[in-house]
Each structure stands twice: as structure tokens, then as C-alpha cells.
N, C-alpha and C. Protein backbone atom coordinates (compact mmCIF):
# COMPACT_ATOMS: atom_id res chain seq x y z
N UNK A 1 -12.99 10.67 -21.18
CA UNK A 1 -12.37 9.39 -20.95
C UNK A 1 -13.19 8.30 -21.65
N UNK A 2 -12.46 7.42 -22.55
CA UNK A 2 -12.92 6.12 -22.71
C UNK A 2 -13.46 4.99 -22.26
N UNK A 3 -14.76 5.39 -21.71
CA UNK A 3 -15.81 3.93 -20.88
C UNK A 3 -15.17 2.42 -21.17
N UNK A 4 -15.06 2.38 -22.21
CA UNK A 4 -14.54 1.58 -23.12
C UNK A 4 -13.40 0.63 -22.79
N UNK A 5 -12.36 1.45 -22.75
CA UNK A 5 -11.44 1.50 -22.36
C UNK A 5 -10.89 0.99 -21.02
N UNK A 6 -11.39 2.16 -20.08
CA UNK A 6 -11.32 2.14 -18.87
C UNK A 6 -11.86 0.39 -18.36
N UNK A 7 -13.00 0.31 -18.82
CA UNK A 7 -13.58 -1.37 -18.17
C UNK A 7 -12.71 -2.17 -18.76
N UNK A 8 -12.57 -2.60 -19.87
CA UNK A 8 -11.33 -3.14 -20.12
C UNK A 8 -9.78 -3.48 -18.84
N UNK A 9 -9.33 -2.15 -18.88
CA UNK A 9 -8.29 -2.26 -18.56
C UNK A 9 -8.66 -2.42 -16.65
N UNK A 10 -9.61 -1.45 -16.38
CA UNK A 10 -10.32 -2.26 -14.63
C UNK A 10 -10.51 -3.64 -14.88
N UNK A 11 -10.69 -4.33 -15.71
CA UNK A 11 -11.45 -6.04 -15.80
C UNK A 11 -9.86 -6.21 -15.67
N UNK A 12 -8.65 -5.87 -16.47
CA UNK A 12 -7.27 -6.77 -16.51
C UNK A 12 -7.01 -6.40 -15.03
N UNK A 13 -6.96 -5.42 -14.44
CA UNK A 13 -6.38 -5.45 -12.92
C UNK A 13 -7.39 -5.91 -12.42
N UNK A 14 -8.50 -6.34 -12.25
CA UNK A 14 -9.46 -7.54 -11.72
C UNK A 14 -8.58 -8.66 -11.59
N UNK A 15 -8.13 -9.08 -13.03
CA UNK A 15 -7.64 -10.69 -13.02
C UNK A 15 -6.19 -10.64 -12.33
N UNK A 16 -5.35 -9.48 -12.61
CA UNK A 16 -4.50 -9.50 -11.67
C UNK A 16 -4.48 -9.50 -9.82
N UNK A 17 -5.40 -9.42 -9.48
CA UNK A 17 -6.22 -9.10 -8.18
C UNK A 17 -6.52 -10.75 -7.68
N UNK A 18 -7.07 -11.18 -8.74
CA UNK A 18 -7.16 -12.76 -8.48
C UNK A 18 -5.92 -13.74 -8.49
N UNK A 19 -5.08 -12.89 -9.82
CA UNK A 19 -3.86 -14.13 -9.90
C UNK A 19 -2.96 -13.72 -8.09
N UNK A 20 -3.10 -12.48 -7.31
CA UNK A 20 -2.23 -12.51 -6.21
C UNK A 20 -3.25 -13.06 -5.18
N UNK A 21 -4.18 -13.75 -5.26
CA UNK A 21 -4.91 -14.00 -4.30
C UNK A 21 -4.52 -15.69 -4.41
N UNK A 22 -4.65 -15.86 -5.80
CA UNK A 22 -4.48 -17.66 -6.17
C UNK A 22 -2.51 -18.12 -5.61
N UNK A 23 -1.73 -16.90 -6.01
CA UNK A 23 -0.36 -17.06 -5.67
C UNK A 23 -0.32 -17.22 -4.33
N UNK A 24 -0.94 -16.29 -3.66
CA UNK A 24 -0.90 -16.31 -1.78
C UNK A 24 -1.38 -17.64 -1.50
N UNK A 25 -2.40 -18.15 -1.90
CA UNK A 25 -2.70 -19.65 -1.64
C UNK A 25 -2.32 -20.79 -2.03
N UNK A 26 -1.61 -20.61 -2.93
CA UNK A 26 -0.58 -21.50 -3.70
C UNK A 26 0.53 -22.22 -2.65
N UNK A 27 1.54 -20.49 -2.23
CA UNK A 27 2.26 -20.31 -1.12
C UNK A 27 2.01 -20.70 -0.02
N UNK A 28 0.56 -21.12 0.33
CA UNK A 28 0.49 -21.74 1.69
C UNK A 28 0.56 -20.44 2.63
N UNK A 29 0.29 -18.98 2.22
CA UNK A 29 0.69 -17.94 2.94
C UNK A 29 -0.64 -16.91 3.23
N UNK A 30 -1.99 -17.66 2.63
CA UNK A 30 -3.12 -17.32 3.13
C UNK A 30 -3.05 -17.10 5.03
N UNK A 31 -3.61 -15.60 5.30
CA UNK A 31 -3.24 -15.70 7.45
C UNK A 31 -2.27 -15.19 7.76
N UNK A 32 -1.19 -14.84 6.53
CA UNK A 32 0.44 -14.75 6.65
C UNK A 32 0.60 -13.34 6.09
N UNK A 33 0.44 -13.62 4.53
CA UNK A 33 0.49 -11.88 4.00
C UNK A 33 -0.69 -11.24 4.34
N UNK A 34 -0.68 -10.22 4.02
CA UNK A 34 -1.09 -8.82 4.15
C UNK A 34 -1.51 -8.48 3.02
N UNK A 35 -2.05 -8.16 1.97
CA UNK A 35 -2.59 -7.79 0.87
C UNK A 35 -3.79 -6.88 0.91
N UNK A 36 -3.26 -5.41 0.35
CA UNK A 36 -4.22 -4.57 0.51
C UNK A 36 -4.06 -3.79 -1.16
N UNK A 37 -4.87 -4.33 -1.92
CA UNK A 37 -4.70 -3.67 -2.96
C UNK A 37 -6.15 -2.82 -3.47
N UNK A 38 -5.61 -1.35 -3.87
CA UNK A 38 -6.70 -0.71 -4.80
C UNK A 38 -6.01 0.06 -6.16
N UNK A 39 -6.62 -0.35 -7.18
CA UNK A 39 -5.93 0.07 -8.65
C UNK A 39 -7.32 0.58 -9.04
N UNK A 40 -7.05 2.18 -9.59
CA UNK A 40 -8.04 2.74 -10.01
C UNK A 40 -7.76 3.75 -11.08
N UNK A 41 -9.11 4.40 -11.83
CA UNK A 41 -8.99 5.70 -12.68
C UNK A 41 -9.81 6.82 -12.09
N UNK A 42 -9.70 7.62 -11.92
CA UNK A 42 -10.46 9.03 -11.55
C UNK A 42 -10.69 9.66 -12.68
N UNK A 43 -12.34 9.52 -13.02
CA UNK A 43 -13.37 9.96 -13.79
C UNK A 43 -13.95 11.15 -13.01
N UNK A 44 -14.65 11.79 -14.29
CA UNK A 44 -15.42 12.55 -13.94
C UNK A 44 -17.13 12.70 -14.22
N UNK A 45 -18.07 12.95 -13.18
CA UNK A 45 -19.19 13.02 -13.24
C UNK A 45 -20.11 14.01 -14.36
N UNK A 46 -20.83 14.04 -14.61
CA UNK A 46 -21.99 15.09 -15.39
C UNK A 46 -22.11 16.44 -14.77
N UNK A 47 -21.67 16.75 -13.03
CA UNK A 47 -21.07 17.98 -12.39
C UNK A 47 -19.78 18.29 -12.59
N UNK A 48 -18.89 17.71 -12.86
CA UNK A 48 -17.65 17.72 -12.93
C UNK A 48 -16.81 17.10 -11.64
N UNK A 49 -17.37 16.67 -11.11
CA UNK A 49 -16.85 15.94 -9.73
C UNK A 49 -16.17 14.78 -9.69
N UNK A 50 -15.09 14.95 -9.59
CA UNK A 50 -14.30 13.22 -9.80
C UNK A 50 -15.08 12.32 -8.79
N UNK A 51 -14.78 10.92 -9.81
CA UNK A 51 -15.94 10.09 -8.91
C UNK A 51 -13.95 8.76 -9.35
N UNK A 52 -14.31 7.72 -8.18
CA UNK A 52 -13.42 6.36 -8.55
C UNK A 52 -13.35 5.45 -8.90
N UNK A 53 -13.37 4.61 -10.20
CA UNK A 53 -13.70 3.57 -10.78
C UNK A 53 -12.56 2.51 -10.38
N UNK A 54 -12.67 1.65 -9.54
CA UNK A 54 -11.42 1.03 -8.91
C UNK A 54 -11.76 -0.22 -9.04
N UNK A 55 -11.00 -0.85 -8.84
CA UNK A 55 -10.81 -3.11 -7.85
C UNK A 55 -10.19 -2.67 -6.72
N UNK A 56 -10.84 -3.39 -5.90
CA UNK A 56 -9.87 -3.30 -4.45
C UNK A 56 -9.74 -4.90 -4.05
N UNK A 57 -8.94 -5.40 -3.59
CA UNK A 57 -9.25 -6.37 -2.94
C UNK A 57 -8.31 -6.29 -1.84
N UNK A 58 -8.66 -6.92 -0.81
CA UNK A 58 -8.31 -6.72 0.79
C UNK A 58 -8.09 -8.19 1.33
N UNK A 59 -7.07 -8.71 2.15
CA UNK A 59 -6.91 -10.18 2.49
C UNK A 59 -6.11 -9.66 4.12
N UNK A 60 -6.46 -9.18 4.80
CA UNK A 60 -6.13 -9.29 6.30
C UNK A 60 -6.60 -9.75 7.38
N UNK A 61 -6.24 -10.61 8.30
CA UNK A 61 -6.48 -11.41 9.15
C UNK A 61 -7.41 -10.83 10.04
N UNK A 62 -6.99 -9.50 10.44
CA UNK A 62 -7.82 -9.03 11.57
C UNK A 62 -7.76 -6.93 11.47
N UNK A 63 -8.42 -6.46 12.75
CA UNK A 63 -8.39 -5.17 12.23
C UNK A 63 -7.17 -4.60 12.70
N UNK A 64 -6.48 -5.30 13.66
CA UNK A 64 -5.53 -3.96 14.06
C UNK A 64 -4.33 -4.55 13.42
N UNK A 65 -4.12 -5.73 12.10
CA UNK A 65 -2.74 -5.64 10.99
C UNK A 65 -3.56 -4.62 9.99
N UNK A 66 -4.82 -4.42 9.79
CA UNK A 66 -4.99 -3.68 9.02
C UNK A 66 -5.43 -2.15 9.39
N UNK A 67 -4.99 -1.52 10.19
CA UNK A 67 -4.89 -0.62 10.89
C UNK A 67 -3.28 -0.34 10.76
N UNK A 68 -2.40 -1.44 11.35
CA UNK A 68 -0.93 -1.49 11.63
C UNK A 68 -0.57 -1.11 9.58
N UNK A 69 -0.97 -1.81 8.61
CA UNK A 69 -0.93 -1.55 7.31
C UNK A 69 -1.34 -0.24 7.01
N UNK A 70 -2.37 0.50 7.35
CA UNK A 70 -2.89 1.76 6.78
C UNK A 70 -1.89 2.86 7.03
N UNK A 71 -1.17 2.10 8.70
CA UNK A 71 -0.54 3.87 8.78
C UNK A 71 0.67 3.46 8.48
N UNK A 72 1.04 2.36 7.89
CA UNK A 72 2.44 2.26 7.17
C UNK A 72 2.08 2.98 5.90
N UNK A 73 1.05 2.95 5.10
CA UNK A 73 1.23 3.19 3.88
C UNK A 73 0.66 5.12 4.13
N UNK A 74 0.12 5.66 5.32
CA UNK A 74 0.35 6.90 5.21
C UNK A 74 1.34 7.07 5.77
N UNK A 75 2.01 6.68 5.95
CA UNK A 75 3.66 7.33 6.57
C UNK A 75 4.84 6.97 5.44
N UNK A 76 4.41 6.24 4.46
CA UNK A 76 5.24 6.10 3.26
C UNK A 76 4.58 7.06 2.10
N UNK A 77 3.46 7.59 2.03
CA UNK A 77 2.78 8.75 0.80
C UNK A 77 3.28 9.93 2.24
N UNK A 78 2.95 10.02 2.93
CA UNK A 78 3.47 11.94 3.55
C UNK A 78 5.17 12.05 3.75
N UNK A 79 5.43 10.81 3.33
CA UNK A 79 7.32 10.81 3.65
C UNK A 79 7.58 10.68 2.50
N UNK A 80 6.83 10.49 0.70
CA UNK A 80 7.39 10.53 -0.40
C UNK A 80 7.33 11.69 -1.12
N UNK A 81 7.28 13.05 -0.18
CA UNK A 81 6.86 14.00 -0.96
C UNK A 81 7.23 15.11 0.44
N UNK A 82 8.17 15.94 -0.40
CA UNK A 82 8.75 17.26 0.22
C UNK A 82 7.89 17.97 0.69
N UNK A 83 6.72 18.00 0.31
CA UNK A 83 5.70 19.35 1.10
C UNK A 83 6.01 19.25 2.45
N UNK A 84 5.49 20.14 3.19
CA UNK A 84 5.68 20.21 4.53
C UNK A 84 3.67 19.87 4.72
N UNK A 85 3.84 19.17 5.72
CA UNK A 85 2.30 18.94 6.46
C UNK A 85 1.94 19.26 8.22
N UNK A 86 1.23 20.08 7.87
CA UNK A 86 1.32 21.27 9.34
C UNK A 86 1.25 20.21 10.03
N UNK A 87 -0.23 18.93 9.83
CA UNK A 87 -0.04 18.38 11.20
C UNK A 87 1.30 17.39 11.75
N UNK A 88 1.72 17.18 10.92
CA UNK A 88 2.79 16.17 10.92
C UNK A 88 4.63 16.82 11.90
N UNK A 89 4.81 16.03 12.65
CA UNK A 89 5.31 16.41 13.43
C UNK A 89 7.15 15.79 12.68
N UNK A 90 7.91 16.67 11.59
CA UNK A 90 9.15 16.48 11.50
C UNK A 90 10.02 15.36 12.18
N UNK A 91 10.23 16.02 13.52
CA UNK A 91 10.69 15.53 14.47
C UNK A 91 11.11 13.99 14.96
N UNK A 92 9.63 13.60 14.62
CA UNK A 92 9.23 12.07 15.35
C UNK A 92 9.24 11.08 14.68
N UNK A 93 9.99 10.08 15.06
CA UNK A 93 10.24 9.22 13.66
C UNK A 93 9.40 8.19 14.29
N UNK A 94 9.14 7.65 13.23
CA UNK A 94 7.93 6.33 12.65
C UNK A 94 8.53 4.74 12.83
N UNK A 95 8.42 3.99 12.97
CA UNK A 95 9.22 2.60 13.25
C UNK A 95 8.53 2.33 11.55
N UNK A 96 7.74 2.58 10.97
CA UNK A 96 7.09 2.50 9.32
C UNK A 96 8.28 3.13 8.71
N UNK A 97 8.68 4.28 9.22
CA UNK A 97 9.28 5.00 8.40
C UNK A 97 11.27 4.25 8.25
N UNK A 98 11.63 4.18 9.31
CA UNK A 98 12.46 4.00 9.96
C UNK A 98 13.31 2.65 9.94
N UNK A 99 12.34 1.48 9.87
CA UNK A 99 12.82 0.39 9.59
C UNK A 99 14.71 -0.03 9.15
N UNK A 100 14.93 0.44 8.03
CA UNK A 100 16.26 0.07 7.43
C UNK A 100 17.14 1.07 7.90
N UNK A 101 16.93 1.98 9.26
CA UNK A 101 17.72 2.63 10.14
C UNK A 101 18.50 1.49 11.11
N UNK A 102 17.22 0.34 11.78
CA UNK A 102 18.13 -0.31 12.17
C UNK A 102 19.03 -1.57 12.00
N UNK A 103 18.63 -1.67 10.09
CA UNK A 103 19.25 -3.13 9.53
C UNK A 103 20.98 -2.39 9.51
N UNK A 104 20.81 -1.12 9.08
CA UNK A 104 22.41 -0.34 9.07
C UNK A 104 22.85 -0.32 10.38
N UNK A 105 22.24 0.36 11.60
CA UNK A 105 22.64 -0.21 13.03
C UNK A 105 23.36 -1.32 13.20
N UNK A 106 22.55 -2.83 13.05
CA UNK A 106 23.22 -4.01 13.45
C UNK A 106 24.15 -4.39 12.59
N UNK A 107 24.38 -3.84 10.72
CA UNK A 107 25.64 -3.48 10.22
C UNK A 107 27.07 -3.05 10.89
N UNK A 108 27.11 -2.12 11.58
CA UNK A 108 27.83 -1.48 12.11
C UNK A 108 28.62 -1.37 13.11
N UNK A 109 28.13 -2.27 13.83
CA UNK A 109 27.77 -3.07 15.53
C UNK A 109 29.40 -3.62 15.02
N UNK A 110 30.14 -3.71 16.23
CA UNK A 110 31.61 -4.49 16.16
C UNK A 110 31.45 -6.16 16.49
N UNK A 111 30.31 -6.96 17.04
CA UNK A 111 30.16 -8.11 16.39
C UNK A 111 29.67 -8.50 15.56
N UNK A 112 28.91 -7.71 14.63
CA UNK A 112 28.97 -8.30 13.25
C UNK A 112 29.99 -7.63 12.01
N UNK A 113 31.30 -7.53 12.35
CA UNK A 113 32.23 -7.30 11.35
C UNK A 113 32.88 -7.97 11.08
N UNK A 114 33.08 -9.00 11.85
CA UNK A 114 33.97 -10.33 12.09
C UNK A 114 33.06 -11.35 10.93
């Protein structure tokens, strides 16, 4: 892999990292959104061991929206992909997962057809 390269293009998602931080405050929506970003490359070490050359930047109010965020975004990666996952229980649906189950619900409903 291209050292080279790679910093480069980590430095441009740096500045993109900043321009959504300057937009959220722009918006007056600093406290409001949620912003959990990590953009990375997976390198490899002198063992051969992938190591992560990333930007992260993180903007959440407190720990349990960012708790409430983490297991939205594992319940959207183990629900974008057919494998089966022993621990994961089929069955049980997710209010993460589930959401636009009930925007079609109140669709459907006989006072809002009128």
C-alpha cells in the first residue's frame, strides 16, 4: 500500500470530518445530531497483521445516545448481510431495525386515507 497515498487521502476525510462538524454548527444543531463518524484503510504490519489507519470523529451529547447509536448501527451491519449469526435471535425484531414498519402501519390505518 501507498503511505503516500493513503495520508493524503486520510488528511481529505480529515477535512471532510471538519466540514460536518462546521455544518452541524452552522445549523444551530450542535446537542441535536448525533455524529459518529470513522473512515479508514486497513494496512498491514511487518507481521502481517492488519493494523487501522482511520479519522474518527464523535459529537454525542451523552453515553446512553451513544450506546442507543452503536446498537443501531450493529443491527443495521448483522441485518445487511444474509449470513446467519448463531447468537442473534431471527425472531426478535429491533425498533433499529423496524422503524419504517410502522410509518407503513399509520399508512394504512382507515383515518389516514381520507
Amino acid at each position: 500500500m501507498d503511505s503516500e497515498h493513503t495520508d493524503k487521502f486520510l488528511h481529505a476525510i480529515q477535512i471532510l470530518h471538519v466540514e460536518l462538524d462546521a455544518l452541524t454548527h452552522s445549523f444551530g444543531m450542535k446537542g441535536e445530531a448525533v455524529n459518529i463518524m470513522l473512515t479508514g484503510v486497513v494496512d498491514y504490519d511487518a507481521f502481517g497483521e492488519p493494523i487501522l489507519k482511520a479519522v474518527f470523529s464523535l459529537d454525542v451529547d451523552n453515553e446512553e445516545i451513544l450506546a442507543e447509536a452503536l446498537e443501531f448501527l450493529k443491527f443495521s451491519y448483522e441485518g445487511g448481510f444474509p449470513l446467519s449469526n448463531e447468537y442473534r435471535d431471527e425472531d426478535e425484531e429491533y425498533e433499529s431495525e423496524n422503524w419504517w414498519k410502522d410509518l407503513l402501519d399509520d399508512l394504512d390505518s382507515p383515518e389516514n386515507l381520507n
